[in-house]
PDB file of N, CA and C in Angstrom:
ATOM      1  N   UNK A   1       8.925 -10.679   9.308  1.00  0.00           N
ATOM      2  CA  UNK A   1       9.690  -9.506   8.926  1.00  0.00           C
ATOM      3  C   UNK A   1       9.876  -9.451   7.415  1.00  0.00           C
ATOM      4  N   UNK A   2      10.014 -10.501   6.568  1.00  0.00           N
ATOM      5  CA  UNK A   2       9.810 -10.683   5.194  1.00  0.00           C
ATOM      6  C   UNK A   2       9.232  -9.858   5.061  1.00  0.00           C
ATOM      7  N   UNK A   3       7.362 -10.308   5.269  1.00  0.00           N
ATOM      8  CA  UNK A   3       6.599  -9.879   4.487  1.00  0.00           C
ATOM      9  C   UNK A   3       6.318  -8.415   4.673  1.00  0.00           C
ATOM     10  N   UNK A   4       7.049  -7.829   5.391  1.00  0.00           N
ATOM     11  CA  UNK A   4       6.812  -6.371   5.533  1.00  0.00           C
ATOM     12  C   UNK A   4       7.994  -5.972   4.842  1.00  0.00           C
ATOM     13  N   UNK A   5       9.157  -6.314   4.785  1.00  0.00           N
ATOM     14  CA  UNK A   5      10.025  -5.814   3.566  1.00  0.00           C
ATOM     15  C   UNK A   5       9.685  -5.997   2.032  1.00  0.00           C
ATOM     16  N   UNK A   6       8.781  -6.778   1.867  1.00  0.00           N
ATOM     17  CA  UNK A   6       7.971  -7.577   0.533  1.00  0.00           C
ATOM     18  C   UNK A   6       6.995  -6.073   0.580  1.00  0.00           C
ATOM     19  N   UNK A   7       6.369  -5.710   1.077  1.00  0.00           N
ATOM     20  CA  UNK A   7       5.225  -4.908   0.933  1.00  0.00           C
ATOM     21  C   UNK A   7       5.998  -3.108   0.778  1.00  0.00           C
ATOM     22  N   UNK A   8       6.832  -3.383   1.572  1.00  0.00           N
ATOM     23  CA  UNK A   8       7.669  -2.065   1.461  1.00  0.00           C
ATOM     24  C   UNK A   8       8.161  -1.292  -0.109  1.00  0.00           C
ATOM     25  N   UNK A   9       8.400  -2.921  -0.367  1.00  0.00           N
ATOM     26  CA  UNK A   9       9.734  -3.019  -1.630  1.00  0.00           C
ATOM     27  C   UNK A   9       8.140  -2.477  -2.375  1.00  0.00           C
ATOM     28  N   UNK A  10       7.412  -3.061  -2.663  1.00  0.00           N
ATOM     29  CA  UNK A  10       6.480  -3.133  -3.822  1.00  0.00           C
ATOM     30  C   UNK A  10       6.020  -1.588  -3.236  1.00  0.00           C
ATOM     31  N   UNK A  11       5.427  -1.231  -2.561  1.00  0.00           N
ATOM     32  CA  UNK A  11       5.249  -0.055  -2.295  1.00  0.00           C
ATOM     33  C   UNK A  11       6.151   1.627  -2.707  1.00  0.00           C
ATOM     34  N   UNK A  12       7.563   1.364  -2.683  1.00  0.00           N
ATOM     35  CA  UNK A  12       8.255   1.689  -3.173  1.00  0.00           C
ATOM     36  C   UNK A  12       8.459   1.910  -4.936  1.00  0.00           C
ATOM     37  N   UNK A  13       8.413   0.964  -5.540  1.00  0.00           N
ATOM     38  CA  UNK A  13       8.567   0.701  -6.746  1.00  0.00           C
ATOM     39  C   UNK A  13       6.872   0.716  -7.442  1.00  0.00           C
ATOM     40  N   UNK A  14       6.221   0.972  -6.529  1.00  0.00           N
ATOM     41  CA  UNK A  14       4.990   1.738  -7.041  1.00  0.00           C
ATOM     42  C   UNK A  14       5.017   3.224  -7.321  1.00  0.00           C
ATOM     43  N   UNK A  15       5.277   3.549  -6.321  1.00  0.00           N
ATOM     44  CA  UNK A  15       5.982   5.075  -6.719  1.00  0.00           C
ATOM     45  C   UNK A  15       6.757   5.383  -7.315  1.00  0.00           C
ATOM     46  N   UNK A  16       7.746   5.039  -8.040  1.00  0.00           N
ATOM     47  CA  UNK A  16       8.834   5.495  -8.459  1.00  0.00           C
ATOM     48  C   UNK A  16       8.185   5.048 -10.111  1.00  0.00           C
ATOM     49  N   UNK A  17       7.209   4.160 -10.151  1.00  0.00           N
ATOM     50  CA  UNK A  17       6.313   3.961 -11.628  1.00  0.00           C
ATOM     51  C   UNK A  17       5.191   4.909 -11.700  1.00  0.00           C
ATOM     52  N   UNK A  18       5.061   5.610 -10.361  1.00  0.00           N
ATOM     53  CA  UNK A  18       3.856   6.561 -10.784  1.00  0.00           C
ATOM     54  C   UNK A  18       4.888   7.842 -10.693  1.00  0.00           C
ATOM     55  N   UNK A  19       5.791   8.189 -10.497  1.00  0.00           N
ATOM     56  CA  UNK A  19       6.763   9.430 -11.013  1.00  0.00           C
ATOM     57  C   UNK A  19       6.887   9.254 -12.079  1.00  0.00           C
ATOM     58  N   UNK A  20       7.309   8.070 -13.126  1.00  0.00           N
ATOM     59  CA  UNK A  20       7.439   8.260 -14.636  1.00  0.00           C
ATOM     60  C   UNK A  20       6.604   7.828 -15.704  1.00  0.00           C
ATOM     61  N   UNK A  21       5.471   7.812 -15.175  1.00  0.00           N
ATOM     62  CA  UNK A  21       4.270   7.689 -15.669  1.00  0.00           C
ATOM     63  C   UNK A  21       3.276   9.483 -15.847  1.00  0.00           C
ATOM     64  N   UNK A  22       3.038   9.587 -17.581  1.00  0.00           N
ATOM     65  CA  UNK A  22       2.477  10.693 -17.953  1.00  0.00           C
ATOM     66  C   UNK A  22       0.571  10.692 -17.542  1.00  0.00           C
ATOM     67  N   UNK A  23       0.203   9.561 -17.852  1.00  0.00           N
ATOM     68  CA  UNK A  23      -1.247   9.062 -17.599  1.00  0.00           C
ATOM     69  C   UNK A  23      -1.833   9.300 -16.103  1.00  0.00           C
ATOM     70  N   UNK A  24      -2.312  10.390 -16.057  1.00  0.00           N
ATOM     71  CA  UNK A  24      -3.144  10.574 -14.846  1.00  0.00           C
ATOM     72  C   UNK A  24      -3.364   9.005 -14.281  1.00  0.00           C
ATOM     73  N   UNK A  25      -4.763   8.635 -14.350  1.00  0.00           N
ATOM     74  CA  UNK A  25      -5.684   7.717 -13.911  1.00  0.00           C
ATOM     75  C   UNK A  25      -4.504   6.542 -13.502  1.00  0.00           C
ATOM     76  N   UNK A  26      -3.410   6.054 -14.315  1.00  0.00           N
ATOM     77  CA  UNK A  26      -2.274   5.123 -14.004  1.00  0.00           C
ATOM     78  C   UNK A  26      -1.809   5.729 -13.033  1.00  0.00           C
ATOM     79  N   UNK A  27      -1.039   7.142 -12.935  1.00  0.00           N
ATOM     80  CA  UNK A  27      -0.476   7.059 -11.737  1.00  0.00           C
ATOM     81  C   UNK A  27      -1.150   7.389 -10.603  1.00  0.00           C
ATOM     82  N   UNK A  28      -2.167   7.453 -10.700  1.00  0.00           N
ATOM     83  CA  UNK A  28      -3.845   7.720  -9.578  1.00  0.00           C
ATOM     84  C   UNK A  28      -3.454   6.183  -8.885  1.00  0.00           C
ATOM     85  N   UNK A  29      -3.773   5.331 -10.046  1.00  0.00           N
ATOM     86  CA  UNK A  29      -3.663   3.826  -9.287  1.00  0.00           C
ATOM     87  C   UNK A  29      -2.334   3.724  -8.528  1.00  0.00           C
ATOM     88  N   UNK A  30      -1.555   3.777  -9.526  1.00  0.00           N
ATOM     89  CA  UNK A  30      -0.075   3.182  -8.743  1.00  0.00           C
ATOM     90  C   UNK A  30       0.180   3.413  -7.119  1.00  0.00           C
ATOM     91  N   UNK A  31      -0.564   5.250  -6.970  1.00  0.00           N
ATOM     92  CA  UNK A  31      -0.433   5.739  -5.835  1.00  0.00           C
ATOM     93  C   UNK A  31      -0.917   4.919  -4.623  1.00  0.00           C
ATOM     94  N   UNK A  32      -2.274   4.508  -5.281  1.00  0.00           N
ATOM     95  CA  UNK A  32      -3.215   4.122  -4.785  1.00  0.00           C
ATOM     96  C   UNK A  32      -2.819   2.886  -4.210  1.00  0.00           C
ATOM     97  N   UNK A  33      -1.930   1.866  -4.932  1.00  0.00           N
ATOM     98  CA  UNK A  33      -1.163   0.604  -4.957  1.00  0.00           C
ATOM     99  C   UNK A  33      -0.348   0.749  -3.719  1.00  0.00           C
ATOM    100  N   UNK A  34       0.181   1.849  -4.032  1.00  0.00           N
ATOM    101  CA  UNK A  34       1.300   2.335  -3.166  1.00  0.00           C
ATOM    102  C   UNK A  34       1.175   2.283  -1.886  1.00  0.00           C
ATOM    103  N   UNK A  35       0.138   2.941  -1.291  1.00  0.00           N
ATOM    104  CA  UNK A  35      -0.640   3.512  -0.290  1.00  0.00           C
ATOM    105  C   UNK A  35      -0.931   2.195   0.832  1.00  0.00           C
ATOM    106  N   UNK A  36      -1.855   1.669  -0.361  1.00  0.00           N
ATOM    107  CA  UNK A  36      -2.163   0.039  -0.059  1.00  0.00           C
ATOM    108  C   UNK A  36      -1.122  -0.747   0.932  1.00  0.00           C
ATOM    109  N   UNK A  37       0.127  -1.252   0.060  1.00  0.00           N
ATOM    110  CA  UNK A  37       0.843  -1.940   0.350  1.00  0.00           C
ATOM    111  C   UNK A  37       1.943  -1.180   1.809  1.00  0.00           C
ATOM    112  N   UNK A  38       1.860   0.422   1.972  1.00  0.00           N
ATOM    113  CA  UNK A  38       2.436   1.189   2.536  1.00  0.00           C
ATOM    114  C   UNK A  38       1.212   0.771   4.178  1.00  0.00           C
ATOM    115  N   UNK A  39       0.198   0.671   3.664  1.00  0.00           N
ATOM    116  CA  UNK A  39      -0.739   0.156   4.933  1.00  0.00           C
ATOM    117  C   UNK A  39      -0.757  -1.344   5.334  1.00  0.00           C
ATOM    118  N   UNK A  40      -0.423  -1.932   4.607  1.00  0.00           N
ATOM    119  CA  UNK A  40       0.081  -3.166   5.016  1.00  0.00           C
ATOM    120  C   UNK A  40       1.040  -3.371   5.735  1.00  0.00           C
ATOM    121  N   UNK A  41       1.984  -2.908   5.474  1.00  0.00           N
ATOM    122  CA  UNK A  41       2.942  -3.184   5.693  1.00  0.00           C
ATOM    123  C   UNK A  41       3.523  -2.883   7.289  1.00  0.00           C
ATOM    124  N   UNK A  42       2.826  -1.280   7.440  1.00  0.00           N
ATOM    125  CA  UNK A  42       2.082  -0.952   9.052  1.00  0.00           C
ATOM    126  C   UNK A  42       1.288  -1.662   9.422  1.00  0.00           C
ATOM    127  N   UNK A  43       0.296  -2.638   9.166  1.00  0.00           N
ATOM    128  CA  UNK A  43      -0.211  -3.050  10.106  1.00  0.00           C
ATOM    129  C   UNK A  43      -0.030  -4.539  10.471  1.00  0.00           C
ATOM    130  N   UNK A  44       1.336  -5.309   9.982  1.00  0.00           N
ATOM    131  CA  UNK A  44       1.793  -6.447   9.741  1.00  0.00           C
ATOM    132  C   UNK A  44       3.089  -6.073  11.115  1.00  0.00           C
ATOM    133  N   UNK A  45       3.683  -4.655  10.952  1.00  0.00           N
ATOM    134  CA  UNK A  45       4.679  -4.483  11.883  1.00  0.00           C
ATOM    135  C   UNK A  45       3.809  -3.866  13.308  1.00  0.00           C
ATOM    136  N   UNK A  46       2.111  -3.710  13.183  1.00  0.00           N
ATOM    137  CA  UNK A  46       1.537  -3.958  14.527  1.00  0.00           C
ATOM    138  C   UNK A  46       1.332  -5.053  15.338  1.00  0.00           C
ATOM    139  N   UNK A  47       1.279  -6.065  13.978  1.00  0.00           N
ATOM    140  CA  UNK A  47       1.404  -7.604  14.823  1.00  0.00           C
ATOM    141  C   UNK A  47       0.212  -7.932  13.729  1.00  0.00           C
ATOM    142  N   UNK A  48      -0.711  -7.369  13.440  1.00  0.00           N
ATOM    143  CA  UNK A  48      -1.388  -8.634  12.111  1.00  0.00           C
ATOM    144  C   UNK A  48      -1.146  -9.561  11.520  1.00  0.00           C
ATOM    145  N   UNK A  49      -2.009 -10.816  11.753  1.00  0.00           N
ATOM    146  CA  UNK A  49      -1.679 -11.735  11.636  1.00  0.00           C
ATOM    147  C   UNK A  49      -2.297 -12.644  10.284  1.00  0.00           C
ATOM    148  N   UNK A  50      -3.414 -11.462   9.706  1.00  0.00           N
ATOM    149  CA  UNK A  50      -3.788 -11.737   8.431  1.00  0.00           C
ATOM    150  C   UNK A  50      -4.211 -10.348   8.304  1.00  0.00           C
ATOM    151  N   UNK A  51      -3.685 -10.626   6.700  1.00  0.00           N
ATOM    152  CA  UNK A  51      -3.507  -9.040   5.581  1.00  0.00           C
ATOM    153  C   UNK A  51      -4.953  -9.303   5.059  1.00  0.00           C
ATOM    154  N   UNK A  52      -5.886  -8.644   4.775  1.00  0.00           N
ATOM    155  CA  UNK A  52      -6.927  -8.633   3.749  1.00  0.00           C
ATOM    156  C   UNK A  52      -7.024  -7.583   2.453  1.00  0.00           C
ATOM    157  N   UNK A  53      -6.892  -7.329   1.697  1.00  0.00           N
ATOM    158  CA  UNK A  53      -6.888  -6.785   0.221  1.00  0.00           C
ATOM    159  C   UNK A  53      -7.541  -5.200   0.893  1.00  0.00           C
ATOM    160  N   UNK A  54      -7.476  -4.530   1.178  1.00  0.00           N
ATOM    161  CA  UNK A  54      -8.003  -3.271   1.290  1.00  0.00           C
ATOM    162  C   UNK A  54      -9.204  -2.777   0.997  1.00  0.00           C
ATOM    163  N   UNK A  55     -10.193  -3.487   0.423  1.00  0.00           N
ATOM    164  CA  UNK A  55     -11.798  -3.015  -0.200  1.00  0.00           C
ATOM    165  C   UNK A  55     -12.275  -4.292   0.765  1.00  0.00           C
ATOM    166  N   UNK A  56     -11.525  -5.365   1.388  1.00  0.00           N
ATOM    167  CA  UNK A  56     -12.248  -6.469   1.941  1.00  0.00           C
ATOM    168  C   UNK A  56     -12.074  -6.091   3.512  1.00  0.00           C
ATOM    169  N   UNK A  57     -11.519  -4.807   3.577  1.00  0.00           N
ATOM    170  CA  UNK A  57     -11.224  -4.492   5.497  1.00  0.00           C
ATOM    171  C   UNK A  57     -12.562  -3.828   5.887  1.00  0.00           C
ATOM    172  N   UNK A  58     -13.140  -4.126   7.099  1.00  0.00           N
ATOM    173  CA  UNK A  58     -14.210  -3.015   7.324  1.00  0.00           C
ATOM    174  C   UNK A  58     -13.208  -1.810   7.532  1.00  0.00           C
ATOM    175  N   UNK A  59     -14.215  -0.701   6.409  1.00  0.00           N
ATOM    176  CA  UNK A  59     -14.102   0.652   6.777  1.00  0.00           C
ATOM    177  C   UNK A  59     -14.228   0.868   8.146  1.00  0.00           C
ATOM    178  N   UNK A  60     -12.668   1.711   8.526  1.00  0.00           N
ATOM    179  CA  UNK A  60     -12.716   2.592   9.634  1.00  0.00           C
ATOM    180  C   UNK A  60     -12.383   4.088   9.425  1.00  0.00           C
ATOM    181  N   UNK A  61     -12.913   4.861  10.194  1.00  0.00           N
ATOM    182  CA  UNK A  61     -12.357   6.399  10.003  1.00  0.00           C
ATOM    183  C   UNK A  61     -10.895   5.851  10.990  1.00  0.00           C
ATOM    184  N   UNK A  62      -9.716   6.117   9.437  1.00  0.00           N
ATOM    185  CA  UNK A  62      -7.857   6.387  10.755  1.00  0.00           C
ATOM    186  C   UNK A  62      -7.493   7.868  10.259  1.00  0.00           C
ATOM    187  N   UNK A  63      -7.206   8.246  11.080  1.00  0.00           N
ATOM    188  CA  UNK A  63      -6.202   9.184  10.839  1.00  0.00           C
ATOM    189  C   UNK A  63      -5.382   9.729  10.270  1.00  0.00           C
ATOM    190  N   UNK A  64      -4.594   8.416  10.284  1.00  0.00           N
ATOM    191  CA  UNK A  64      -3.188   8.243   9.441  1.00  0.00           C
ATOM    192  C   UNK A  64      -3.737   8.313   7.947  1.00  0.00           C
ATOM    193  N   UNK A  65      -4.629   8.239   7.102  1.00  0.00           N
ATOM    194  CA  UNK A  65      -5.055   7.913   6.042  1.00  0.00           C
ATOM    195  C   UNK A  65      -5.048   9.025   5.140  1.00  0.00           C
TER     196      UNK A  65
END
C-alpha cells in the first residue's frame, strides 16, 4: 500500500510542476511522468507484483490510456 501512495504522491507533484512550468516540451514530460507513475500506481492496486519502467512493458492497446 506504500508503494502506491509513493507513486500517487509523485504523480501528483508532477502535475502541479507541469501547471507552473512556462516550457512546453518540460511540461509535455512532467505530464508524461505523471501519467506514468498514475499507471503504476493502478496497476500495483491490481495486484502487480513487479513495476517495470513504462518503455520496458510490452505494448498493449488499453483503453484507459
Amino acid at each position: 500500500m506504500r508503494e502506491i501512495h509513493y507513486y500517487r504522491d509523485q504523480a501528483a507533484r508532477a502535475q502541479r510542476l507541469a501547471r507552473a512550468i512556462n516550457h512546453p516540451e518540460v511540461r509535455d514530460a512532467l505530464l508524461t511522468m505523471a501519467k506514468d507513475d498514475e499507471q503504476i500506481a493502478e496497476d500495483l492496486e491490481l495486484g502487480a507484483i513487479e513495476v517495470r519502467h513504462p518503455e520496458l512493458a510490452p505494448q498493449q492497446s488499453d483503453p484507459r490510456r
